[in-house]
Protein backbone atom coordinates (compact mmCIF):
# COMPACT_ATOMS: atom_id res chain seq x y z
CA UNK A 1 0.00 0.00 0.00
CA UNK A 2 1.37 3.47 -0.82
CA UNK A 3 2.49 5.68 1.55
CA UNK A 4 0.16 9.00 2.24
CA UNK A 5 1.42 12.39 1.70
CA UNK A 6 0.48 14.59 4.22
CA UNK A 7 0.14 18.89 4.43
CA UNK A 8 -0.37 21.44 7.28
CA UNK A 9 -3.74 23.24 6.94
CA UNK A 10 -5.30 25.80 8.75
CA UNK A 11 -9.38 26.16 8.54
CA UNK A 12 -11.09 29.23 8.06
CA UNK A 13 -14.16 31.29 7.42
CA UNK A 14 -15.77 34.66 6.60
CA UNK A 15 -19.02 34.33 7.99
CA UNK A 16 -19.25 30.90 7.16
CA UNK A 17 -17.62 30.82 3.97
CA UNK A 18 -15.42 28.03 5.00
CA UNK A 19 -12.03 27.23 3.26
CA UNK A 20 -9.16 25.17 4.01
CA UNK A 21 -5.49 27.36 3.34
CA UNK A 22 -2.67 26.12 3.04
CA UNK A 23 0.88 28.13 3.17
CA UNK A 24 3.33 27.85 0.12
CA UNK A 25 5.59 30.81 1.79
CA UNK A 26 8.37 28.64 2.74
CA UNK A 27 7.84 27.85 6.27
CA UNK A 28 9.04 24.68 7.56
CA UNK A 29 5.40 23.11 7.05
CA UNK A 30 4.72 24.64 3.81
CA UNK A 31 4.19 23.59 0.68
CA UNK A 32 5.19 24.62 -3.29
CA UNK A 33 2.34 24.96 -5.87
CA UNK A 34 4.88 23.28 -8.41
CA UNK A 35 4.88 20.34 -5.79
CA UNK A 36 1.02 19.89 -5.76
CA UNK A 37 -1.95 18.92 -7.89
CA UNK A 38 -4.46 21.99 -6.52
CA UNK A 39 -7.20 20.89 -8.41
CA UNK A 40 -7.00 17.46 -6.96
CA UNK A 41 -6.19 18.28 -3.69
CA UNK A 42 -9.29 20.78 -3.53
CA UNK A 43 -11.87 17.90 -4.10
CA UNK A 44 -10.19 15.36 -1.53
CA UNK A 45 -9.77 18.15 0.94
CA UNK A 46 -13.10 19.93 0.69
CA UNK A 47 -15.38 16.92 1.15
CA UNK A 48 -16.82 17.11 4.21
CA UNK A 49 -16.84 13.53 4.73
CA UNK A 50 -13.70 11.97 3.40
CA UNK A 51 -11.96 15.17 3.89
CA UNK A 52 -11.46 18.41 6.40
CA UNK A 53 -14.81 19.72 4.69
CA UNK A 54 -14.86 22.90 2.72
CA UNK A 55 -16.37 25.15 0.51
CA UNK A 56 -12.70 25.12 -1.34
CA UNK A 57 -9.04 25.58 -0.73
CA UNK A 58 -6.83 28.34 -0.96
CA UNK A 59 -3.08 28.81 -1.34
CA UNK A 60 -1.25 31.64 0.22
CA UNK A 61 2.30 31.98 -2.12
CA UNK A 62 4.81 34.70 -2.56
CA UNK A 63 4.11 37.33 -5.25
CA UNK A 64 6.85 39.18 -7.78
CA UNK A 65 4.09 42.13 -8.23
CA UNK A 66 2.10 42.38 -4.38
CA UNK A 67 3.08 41.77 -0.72
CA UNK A 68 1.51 38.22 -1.63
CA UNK A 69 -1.00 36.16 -3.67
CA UNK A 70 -3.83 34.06 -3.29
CA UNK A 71 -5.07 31.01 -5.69
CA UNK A 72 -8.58 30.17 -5.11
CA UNK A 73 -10.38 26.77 -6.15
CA UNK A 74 -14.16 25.70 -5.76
CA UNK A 75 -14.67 22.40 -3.80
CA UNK A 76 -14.91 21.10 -6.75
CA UNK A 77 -11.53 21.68 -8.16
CA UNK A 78 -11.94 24.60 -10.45
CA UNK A 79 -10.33 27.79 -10.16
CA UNK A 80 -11.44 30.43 -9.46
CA UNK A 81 -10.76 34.27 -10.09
CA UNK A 82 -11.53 35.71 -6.37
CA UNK A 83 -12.88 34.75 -3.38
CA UNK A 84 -14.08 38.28 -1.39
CA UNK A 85 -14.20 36.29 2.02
CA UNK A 86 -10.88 33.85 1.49
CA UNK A 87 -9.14 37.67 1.00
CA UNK A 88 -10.50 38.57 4.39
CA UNK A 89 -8.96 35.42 6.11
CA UNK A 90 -5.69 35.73 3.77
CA UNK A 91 -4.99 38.92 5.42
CA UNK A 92 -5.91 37.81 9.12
CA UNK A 93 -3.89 34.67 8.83
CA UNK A 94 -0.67 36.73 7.48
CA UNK A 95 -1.11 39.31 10.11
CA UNK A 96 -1.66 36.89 12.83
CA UNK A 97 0.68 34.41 11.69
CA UNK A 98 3.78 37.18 11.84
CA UNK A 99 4.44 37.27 8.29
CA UNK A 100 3.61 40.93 8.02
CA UNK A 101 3.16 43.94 10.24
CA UNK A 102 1.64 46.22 8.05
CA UNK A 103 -2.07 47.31 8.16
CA UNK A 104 -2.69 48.04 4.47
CA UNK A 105 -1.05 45.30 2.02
CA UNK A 106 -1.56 43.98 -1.76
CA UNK A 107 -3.09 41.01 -2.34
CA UNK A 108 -2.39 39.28 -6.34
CA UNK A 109 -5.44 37.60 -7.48
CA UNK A 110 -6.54 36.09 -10.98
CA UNK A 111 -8.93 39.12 -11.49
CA UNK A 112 -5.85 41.42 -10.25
CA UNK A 113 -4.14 43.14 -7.50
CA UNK A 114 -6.40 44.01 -4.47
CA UNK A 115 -5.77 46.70 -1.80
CA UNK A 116 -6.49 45.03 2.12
CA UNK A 117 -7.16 47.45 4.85
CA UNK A 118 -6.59 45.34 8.38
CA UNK A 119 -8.16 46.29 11.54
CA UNK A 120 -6.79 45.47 14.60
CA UNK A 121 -8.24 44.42 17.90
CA UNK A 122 -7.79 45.16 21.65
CA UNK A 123 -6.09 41.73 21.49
CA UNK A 124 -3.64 42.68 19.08
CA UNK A 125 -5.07 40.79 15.85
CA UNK A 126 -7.23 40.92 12.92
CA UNK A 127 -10.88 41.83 13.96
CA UNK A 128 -12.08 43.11 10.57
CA UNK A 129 -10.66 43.60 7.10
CA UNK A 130 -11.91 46.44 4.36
CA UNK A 131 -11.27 44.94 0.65
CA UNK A 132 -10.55 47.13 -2.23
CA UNK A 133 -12.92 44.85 -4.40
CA UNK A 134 -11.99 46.49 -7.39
CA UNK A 135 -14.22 47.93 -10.56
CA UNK A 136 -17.60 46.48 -10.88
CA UNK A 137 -18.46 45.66 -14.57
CA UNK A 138 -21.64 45.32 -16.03
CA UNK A 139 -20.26 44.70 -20.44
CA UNK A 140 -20.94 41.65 -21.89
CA UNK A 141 -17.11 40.49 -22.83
CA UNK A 142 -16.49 41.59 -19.27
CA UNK A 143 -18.61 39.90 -17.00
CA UNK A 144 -18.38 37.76 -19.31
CA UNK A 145 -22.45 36.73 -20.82
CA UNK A 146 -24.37 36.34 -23.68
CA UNK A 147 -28.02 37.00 -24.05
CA UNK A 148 -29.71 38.18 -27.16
CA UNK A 149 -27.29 40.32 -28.27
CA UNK A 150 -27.20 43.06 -25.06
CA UNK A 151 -24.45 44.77 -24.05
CA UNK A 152 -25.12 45.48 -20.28
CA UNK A 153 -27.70 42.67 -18.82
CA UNK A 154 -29.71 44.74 -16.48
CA UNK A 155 -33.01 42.86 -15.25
CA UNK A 156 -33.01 41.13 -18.08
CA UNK A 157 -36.00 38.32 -18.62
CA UNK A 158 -34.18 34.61 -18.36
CA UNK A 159 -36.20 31.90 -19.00
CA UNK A 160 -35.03 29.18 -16.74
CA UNK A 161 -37.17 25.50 -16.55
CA UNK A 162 -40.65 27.46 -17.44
CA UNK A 163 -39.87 30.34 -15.18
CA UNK A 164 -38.82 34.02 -16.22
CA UNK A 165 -36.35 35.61 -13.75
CA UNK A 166 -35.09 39.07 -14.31
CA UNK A 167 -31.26 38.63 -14.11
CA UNK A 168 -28.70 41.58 -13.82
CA UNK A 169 -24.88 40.33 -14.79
CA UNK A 170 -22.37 41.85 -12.87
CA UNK A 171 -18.37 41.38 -12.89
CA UNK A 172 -16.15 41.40 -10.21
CA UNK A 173 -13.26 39.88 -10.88
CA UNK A 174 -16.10 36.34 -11.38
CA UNK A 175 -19.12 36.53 -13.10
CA UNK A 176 -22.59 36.87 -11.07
CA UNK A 177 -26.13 36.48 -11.69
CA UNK A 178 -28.15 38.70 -9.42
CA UNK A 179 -31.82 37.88 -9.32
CA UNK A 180 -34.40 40.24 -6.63
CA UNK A 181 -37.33 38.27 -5.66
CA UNK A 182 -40.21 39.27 -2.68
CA UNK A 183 -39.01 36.76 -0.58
CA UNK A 184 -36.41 33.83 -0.92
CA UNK A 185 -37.05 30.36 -0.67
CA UNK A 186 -34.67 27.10 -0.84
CA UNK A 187 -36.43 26.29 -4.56
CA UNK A 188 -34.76 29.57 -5.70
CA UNK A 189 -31.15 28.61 -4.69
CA UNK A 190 -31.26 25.32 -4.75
CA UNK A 191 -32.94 24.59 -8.15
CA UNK A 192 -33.27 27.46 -10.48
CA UNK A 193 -29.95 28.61 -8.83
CA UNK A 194 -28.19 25.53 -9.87
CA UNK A 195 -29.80 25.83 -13.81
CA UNK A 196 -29.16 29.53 -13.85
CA UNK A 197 -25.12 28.82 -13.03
CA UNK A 198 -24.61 26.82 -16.18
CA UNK A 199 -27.20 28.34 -18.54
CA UNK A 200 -26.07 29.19 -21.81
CA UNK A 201 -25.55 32.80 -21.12
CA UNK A 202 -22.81 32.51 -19.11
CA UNK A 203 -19.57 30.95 -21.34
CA UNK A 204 -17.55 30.31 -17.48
CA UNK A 205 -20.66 29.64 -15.16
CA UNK A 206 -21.54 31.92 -13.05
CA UNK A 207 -22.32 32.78 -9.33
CA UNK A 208 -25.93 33.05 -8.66
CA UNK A 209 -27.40 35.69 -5.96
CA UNK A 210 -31.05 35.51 -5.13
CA UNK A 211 -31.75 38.73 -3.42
CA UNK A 212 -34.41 40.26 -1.03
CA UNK A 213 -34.75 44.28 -0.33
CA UNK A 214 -35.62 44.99 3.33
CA UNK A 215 -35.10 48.34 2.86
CA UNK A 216 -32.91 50.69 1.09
CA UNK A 217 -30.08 49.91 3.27
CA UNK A 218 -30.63 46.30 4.49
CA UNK A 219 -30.56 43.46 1.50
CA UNK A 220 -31.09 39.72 2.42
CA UNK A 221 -29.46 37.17 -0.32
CA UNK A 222 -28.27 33.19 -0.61
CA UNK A 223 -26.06 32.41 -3.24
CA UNK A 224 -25.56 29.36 -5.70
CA UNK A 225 -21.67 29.36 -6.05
CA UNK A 226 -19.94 28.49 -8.98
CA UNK A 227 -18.81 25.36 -8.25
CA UNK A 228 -19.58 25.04 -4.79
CA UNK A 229 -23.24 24.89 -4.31
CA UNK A 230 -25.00 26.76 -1.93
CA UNK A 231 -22.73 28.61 0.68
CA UNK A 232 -23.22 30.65 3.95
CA UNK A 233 -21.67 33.86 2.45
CA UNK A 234 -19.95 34.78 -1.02
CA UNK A 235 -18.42 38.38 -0.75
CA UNK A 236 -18.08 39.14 -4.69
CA UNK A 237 -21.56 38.20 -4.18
CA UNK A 238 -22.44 40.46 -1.80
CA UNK A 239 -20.57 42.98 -3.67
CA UNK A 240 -22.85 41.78 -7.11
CA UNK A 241 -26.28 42.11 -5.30
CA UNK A 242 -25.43 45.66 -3.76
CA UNK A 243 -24.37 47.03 -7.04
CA UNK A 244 -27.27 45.22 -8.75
CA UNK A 245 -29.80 46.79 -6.66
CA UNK A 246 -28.21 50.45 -6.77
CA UNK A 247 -28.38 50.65 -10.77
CA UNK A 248 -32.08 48.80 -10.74
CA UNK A 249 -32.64 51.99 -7.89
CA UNK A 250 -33.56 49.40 -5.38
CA UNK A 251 -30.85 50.64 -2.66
CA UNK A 252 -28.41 53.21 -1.69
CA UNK A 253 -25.00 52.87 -2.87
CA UNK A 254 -24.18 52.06 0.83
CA UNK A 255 -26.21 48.82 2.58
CA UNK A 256 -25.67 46.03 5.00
CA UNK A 257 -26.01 42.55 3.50
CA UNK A 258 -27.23 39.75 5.23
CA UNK A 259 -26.48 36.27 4.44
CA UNK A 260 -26.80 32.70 6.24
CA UNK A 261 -23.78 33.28 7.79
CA UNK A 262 -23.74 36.79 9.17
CA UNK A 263 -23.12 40.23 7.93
CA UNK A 264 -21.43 42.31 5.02
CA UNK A 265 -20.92 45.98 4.95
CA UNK A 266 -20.63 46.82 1.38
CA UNK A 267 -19.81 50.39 -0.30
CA UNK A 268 -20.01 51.21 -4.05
CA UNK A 269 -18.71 54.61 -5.58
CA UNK A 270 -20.62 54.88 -8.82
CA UNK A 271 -18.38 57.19 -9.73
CA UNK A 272 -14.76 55.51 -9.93
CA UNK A 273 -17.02 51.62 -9.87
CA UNK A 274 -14.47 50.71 -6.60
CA UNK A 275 -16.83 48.40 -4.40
CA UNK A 276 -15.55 48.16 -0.68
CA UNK A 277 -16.57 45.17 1.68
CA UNK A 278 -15.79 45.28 5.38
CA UNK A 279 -16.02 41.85 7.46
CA UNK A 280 -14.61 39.25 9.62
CA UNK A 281 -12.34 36.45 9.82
CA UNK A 282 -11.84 33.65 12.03
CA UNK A 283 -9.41 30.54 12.70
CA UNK A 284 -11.21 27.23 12.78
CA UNK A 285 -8.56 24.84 13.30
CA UNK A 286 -5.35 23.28 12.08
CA UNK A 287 -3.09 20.48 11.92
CA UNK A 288 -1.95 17.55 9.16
CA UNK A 289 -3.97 16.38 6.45
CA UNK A 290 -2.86 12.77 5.21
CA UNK A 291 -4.25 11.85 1.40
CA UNK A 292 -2.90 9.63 -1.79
């Protein structure tokens, strides 16, 4: 019988968006990403039976163009562009951890460099981080989508298994499907939300955000991740649903969004398209993972 490899994880989340990280920095436990099969070790890792259990993994590496970089991949084993909540927990473990002092630092992503704004706590660590989300983008090669020939997809009719859901696309950094509905039920997410990510529209999938105004300033949502399934939190998501219901004039460009597993301050400037998101991060656990 072959002998198991084994890795040091540590287990996070943003408000229950769950991931497992593990360190390629060069510590004595780390790891290289030339040394690994991501992919593969995403899917053994992130099953919540055979595995730690996850929504995905993430990989904390050395950058030649930021402070540091993150790759992101869906439980799955796809990759993914950005994770708004693994950022969060990125920058709490590399405070934490002693691998940086500073408060601000630059995060390399696959949908580009992000700006991290760390809070700290009586106790000395991460309480909160800000995230420098980037440009929101609403054009069809950007997002990227499809649909009858429209440029920007703003509550746009979607016919999805003999229902018609008004769908506004939205970019940031991954593609999202933002859907407002009077009041969200587990049919939404868990079926039309699973069509809706791999409808035709969307040539890479998308992230699906079912969305519910409380007022202007208070938006309930689930998501259907790309990927994933159906997860406490998604902060591009958040991000997504905010914008979404600013330009259908459904909120202020300022809200509180509330998802299964807590809360999401989000701020868009219409006029530069930044979108800011302020939340936690917490440590879960850590230790060795054995696998083939």
């Amino acid at each position: 019988m072959s002998e198991k490899r084994r890795l040091y994880f540590t287990k996070m989340h943003g408000i229950g968006n769950d991931y497992v990280y593990v360190d390629a920095l060069g510590s004595p436990t780390s790891l290289s990403d030339k040394d690994i099969d991501f992919p593969d070790l995403s899917r053994k890792i992130s099953n919540r039976h055979f595995g730690v259990g996850s929504d995905g993994l993430i990989a904390i590496l050395p950058s030649s163009s930021a402070d540091f970089r993150m790759r992101m991949f869906n439980a799955d084993g796809s990759e993914a562009q950005m994770c708004g909540n693994g950022s969060r927990c990125v920058a709490k473990y590399l405070y934490d951890k002693g691998y940086t002092d500073k408060t601000s630092i630059s995060l390399e992503t696959k949908a580009g460099i992000k700006v991290l704004h760390l809070h700290i706590g009586e106790d000395g660590e991460v309480s909160e981080v800000t995230v420098d989300m980037g440009v929101a983008v609403f054009e069809a090669s950007e997002v990227p989508f499809s649909h009858k020939g429209t440029e920007r997809m703003i509550s746009c009719p979607v016919d999805v298994d003999g229902e018609v859901f008004h769908v506004t696309a939205v970019g940031m950094g991954n593609p999202h499907g933002v859907v407002f509905v009077d009041r969200i039920n587990d049919r939404h997410v868990h079926h039309y939300g699973r069509i809706l990510e791999t409808h035709a529209i969307w040539p890479e999938r998308a992230n699906i955000e079912f969305a519910e105004i409380t007022d202007r300033r208070h938006i309930k949502m689930r998501v259907w991740e790309r990927g994933s399934g159906e997860t406490l939190a998604c902060g591009t998501g958040a991000c997504a649903t905010l914008v979404a219901a600013y330009v259908n004039g459904e909120a202020d460009n300022e809200a509180e969004l509330e998802l299964l597993g807590g809360s999401l301050h989000i701020n868009y400037c219409p006029e530069s398209g930044h979108v800011y998101m302020r939340g936690g991060a917490e440590f879960i656990a850590e230790g060795w993972y054995y696998y083939d």
